[in-house]
PDB file of N, CA and C in Angstrom:
ATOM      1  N   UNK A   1     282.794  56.153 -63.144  1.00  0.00           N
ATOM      2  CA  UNK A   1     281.769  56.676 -62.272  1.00  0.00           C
ATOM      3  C   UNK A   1     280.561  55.749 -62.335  1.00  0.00           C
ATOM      4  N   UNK A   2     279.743  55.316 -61.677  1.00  0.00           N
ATOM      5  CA  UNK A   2     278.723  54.643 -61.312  1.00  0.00           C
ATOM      6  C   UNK A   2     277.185  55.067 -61.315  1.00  0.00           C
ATOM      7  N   UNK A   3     276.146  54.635 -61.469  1.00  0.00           N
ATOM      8  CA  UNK A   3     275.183  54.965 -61.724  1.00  0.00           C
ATOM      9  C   UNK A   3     274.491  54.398 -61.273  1.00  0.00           C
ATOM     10  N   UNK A   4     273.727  55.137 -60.096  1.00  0.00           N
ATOM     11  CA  UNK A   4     272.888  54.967 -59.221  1.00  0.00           C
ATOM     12  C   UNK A   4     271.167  55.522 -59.284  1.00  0.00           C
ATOM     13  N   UNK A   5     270.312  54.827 -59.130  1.00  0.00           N
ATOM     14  CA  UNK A   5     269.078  54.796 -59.317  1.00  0.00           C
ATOM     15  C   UNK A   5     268.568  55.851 -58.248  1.00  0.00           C
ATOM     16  N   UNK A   6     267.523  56.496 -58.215  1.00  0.00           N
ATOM     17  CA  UNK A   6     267.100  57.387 -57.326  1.00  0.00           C
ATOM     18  C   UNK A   6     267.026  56.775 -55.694  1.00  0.00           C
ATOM     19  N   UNK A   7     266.446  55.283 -55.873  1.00  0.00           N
ATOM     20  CA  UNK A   7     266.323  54.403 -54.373  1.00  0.00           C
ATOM     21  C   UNK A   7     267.935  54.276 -53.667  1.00  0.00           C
ATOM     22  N   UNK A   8     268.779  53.864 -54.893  1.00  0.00           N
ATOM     23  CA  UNK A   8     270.052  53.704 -54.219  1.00  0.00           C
ATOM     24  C   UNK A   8     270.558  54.899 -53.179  1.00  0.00           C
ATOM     25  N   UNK A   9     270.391  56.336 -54.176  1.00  0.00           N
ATOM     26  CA  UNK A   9     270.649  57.621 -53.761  1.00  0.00           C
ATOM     27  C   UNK A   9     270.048  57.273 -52.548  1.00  0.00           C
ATOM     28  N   UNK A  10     268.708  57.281 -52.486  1.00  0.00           N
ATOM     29  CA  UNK A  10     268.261  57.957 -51.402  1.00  0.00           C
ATOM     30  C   UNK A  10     268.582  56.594 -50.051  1.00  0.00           C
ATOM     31  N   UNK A  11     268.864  55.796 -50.288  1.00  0.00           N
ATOM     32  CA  UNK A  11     269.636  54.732 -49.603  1.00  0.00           C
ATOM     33  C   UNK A  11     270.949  54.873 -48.623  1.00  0.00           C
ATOM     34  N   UNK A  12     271.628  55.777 -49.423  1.00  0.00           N
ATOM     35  CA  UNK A  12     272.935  56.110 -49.160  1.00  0.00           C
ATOM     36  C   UNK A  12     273.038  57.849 -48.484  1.00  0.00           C
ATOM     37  N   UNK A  13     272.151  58.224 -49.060  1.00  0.00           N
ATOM     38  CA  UNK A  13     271.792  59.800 -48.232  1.00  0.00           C
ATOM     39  C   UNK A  13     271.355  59.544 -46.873  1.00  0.00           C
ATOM     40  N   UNK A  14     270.295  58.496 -46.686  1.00  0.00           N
ATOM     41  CA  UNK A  14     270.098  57.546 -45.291  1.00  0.00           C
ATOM     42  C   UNK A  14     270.887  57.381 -44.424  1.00  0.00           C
ATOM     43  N   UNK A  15     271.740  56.777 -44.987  1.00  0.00           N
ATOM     44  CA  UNK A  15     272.940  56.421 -44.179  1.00  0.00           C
ATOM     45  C   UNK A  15     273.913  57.353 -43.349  1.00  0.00           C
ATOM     46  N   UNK A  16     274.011  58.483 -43.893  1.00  0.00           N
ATOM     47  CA  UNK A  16     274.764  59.781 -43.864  1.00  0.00           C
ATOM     48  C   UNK A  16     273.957  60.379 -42.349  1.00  0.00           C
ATOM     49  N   UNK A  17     275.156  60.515 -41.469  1.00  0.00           N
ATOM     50  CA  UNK A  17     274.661  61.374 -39.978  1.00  0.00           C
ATOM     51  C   UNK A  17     273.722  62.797 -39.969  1.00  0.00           C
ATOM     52  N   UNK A  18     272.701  62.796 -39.600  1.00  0.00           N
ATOM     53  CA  UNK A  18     271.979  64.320 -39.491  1.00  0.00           C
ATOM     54  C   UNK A  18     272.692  65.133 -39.827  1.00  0.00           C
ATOM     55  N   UNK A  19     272.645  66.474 -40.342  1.00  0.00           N
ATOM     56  CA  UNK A  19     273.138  67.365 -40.360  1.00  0.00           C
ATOM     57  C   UNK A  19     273.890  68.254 -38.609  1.00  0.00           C
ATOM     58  N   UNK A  20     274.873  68.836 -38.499  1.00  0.00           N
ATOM     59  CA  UNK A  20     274.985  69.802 -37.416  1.00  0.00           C
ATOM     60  C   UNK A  20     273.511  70.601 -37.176  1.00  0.00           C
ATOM     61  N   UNK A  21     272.680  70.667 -35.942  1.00  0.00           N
ATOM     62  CA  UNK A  21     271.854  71.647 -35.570  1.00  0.00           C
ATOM     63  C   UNK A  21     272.345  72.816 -36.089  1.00  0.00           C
ATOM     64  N   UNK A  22     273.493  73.290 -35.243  1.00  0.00           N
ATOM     65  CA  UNK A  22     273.825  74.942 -35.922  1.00  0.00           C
ATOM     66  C   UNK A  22     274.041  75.265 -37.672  1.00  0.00           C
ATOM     67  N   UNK A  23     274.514  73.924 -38.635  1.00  0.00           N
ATOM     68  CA  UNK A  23     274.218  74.204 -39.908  1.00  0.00           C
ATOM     69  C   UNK A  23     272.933  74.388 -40.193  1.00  0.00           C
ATOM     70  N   UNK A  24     272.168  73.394 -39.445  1.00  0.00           N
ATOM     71  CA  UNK A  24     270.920  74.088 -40.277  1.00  0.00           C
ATOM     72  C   UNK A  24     269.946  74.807 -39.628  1.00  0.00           C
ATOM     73  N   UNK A  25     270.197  75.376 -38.456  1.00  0.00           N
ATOM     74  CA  UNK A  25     270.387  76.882 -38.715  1.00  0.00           C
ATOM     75  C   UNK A  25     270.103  78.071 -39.400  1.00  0.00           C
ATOM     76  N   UNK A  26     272.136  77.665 -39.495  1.00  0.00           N
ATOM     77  CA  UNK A  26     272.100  78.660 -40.169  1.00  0.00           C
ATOM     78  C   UNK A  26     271.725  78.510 -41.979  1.00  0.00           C
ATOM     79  N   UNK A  27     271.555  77.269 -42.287  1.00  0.00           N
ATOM     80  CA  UNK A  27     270.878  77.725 -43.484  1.00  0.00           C
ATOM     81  C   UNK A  27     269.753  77.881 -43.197  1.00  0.00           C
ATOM     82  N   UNK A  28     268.883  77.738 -42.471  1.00  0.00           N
ATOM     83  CA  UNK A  28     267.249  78.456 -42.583  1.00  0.00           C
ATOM     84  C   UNK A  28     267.759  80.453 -42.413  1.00  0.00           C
ATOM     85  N   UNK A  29     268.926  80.809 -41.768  1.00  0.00           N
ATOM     86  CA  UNK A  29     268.956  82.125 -41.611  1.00  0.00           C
ATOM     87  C   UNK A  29     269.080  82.512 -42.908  1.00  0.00           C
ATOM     88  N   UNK A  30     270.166  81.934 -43.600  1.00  0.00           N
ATOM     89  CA  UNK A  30     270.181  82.457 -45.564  1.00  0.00           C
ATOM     90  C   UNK A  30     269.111  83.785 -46.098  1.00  0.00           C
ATOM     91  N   UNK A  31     268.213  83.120 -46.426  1.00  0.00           N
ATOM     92  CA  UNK A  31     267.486  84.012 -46.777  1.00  0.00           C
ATOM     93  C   UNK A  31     267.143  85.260 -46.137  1.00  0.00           C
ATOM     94  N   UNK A  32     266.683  84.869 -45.073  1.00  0.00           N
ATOM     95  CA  UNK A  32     266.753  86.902 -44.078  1.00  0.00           C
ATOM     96  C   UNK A  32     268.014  87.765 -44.441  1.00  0.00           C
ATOM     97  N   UNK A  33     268.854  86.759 -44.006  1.00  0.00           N
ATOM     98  CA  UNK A  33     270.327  87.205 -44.350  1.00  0.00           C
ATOM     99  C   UNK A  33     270.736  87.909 -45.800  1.00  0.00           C
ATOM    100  N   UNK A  34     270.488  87.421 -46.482  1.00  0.00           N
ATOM    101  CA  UNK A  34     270.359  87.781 -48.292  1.00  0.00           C
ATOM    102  C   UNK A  34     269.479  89.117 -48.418  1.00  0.00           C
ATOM    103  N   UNK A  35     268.324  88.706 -47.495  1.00  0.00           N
ATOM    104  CA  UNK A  35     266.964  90.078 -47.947  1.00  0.00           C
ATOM    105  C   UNK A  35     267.814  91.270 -46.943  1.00  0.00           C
ATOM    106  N   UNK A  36     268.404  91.168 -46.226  1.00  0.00           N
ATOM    107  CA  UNK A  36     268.729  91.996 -45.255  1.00  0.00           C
ATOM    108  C   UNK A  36     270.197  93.007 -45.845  1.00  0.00           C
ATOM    109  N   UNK A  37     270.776  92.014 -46.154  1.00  0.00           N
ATOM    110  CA  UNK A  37     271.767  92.685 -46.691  1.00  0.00           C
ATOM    111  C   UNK A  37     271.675  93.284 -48.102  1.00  0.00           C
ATOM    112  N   UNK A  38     270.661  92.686 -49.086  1.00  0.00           N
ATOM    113  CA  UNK A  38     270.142  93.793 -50.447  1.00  0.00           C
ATOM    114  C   UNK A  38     269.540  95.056 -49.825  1.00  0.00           C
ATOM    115  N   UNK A  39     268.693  95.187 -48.360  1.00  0.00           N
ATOM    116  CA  UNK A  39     268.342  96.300 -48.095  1.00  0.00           C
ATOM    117  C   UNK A  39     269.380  97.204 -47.556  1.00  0.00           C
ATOM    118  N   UNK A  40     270.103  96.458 -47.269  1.00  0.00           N
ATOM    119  CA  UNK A  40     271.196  97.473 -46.691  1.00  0.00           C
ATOM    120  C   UNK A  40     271.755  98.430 -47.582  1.00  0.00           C
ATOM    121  N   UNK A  41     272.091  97.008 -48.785  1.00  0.00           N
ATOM    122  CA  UNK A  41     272.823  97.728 -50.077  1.00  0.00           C
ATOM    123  C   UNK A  41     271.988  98.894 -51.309  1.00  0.00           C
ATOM    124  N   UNK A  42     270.582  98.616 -50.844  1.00  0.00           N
ATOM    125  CA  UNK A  42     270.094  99.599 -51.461  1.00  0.00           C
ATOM    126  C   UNK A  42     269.756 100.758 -50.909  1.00  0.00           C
ATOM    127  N   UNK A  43     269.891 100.992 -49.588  1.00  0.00           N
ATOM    128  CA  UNK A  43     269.600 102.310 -49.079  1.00  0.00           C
ATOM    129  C   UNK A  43     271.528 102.663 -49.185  1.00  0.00           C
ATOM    130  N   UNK A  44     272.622 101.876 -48.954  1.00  0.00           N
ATOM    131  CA  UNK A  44     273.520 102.623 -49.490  1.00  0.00           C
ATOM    132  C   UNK A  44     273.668 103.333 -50.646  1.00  0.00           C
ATOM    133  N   UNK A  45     273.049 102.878 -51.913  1.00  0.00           N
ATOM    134  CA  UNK A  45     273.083 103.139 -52.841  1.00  0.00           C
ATOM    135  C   UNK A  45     272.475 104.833 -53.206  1.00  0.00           C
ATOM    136  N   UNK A  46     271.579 104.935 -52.167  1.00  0.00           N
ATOM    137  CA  UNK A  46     270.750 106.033 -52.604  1.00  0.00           C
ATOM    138  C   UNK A  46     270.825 106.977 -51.348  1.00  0.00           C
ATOM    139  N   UNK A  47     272.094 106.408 -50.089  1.00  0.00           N
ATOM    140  CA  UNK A  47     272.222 107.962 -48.903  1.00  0.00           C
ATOM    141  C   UNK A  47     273.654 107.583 -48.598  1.00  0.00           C
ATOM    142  N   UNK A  48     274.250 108.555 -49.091  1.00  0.00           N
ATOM    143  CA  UNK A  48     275.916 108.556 -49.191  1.00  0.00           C
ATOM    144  C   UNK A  48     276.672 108.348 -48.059  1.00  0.00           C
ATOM    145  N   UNK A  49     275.625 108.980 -47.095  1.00  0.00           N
ATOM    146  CA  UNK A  49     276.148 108.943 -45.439  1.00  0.00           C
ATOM    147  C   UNK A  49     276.082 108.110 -44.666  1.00  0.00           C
ATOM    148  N   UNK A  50     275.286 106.930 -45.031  1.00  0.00           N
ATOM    149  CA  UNK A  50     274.477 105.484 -44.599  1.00  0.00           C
ATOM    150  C   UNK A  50     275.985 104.802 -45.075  1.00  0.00           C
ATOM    151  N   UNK A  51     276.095 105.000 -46.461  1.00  0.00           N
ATOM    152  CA  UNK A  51     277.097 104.373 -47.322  1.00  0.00           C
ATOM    153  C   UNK A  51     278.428 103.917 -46.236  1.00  0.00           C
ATOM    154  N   UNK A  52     279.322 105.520 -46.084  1.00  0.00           N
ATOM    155  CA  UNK A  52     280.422 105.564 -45.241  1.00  0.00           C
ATOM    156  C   UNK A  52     279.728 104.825 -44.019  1.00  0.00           C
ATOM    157  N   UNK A  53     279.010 104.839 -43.501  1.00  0.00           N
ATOM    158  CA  UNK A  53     278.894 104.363 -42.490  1.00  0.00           C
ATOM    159  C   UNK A  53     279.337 102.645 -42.507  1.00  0.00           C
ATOM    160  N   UNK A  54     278.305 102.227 -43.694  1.00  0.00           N
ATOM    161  CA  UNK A  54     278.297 100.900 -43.548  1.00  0.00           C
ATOM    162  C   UNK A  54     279.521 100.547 -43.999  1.00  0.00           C
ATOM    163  N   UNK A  55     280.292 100.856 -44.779  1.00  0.00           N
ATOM    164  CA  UNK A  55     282.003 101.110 -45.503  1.00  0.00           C
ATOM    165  C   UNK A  55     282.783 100.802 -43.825  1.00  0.00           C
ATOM    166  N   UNK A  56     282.588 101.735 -43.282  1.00  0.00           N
ATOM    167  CA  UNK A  56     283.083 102.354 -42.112  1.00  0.00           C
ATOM    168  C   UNK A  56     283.008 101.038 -40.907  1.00  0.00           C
ATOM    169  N   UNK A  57     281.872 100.517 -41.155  1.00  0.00           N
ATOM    170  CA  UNK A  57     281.249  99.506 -39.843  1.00  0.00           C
ATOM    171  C   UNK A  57     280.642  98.754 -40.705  1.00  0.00           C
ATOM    172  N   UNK A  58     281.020  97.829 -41.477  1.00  0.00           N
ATOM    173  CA  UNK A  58     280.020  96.825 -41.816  1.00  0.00           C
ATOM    174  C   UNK A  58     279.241  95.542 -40.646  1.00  0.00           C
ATOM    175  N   UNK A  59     280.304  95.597 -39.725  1.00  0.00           N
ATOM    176  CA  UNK A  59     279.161  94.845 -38.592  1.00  0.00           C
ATOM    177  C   UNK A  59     278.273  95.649 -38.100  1.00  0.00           C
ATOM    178  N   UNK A  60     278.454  96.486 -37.851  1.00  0.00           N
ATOM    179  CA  UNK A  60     277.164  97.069 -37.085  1.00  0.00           C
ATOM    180  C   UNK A  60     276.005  97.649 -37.997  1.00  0.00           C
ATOM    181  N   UNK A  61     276.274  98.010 -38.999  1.00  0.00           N
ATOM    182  CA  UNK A  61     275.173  98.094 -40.187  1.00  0.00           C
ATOM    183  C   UNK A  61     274.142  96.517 -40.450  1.00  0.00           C
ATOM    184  N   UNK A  62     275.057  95.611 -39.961  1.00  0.00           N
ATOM    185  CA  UNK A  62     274.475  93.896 -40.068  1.00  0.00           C
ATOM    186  C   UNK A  62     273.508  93.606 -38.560  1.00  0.00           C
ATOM    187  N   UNK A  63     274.675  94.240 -37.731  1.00  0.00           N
ATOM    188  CA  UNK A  63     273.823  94.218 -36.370  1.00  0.00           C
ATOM    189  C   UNK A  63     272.260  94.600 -36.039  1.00  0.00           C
ATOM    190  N   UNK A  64     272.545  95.962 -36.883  1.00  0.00           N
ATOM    191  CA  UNK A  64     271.579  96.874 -36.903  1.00  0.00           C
ATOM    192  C   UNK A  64     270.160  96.919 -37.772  1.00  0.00           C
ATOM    193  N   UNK A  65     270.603  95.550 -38.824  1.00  0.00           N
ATOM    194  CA  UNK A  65     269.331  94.930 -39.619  1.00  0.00           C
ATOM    195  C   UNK A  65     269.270  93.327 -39.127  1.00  0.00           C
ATOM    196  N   UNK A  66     269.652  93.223 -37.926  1.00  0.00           N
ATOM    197  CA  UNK A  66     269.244  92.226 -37.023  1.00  0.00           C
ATOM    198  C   UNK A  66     270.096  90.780 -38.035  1.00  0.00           C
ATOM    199  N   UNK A  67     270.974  91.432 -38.413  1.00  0.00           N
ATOM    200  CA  UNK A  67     271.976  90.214 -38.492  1.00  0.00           C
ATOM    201  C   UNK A  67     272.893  89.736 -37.835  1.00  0.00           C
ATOM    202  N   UNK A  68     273.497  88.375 -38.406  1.00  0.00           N
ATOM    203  CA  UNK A  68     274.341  88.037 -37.711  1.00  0.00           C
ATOM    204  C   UNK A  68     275.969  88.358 -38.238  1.00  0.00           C
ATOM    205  N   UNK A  69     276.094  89.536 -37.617  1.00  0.00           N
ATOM    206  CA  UNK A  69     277.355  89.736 -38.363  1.00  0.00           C
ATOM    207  C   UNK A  69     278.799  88.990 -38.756  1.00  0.00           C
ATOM    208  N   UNK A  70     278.902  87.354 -39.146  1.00  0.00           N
ATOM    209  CA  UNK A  70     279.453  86.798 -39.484  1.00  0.00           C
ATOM    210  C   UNK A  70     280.281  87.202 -40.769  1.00  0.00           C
ATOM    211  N   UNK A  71     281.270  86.398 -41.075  1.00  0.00           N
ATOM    212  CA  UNK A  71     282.148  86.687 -42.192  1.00  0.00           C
ATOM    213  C   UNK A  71     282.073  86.663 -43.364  1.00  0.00           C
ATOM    214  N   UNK A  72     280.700  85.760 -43.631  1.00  0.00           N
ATOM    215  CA  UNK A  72     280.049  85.592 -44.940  1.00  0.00           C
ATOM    216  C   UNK A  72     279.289  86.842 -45.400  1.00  0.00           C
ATOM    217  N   UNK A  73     278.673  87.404 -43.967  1.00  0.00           N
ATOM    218  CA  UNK A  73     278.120  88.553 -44.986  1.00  0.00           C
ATOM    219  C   UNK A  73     278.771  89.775 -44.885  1.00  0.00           C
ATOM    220  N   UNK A  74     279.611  89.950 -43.863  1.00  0.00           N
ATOM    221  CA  UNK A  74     280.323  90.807 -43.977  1.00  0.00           C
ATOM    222  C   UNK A  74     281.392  91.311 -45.199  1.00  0.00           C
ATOM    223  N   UNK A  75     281.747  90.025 -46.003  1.00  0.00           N
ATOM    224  CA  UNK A  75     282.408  89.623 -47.137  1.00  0.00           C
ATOM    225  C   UNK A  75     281.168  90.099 -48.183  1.00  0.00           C
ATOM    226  N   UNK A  76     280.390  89.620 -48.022  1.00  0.00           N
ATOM    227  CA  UNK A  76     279.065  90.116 -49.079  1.00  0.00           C
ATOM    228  C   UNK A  76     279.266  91.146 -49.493  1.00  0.00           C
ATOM    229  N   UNK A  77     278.834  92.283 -48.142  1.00  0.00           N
ATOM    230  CA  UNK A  77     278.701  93.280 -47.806  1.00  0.00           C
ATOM    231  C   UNK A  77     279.504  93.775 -48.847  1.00  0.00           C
ATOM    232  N   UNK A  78     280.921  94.197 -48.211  1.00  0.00           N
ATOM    233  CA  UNK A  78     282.558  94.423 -48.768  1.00  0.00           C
ATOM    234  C   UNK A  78     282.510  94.551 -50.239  1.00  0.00           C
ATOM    235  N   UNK A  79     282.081  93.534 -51.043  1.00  0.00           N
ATOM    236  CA  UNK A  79     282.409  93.260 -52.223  1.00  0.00           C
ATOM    237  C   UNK A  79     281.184  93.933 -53.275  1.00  0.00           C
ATOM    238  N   UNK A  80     280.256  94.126 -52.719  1.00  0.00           N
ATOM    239  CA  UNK A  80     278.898  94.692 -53.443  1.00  0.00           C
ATOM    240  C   UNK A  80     279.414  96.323 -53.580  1.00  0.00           C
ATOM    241  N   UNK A  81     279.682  96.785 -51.945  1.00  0.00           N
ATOM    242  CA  UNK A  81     280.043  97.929 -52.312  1.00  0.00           C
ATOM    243  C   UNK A  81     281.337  98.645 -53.046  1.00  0.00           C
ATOM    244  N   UNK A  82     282.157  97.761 -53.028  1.00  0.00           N
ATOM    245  CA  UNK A  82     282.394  98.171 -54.388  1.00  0.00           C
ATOM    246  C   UNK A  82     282.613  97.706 -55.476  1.00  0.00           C
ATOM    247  N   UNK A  83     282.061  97.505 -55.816  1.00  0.00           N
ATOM    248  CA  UNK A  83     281.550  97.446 -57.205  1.00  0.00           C
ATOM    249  C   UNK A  83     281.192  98.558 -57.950  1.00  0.00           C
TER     250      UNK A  83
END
């Protein structure tokens, strides 16, 4: 393996094509996304009927806190609750 100086790095990161627009994006969405879905998961936690619901419909519980109901958080979602 080779060992490269911080200038080289940043030499070679240079070189490398922009990112996709829609990646970054969607990583600026991350974080809403993250805060959005702990709120979700904490009002499940504490109204049983919210719960089934979001169990029931996890997109539209995402929809409905102005997410984007993609597979990542829908997977989030999924796996928090049960726990």
């Amino acid at each position: 393996m080779s060992a490269y100086d911080e200038e080289r790095l940043g030499e070679l990161l240079s070189a490398l094509p922009p990112a996709p627009e829609s990646l970054v994006r969607a990583a600026k969405q991350l974080p809403l996304m993250r805060e959005q879905v702990d709120k979700i998961l904490e009002r499940a936690e504490t109204d049983e009927e919210y719960r089934r619901k979001v169990v029931a419909d996890p997109e539209a519980a995402l929809e409905e806190a102005d997410v984007v109901a993609h597979s990542d958080a829908i997977e989030i979602l999924r796996r928090k609750l049960d726990e």
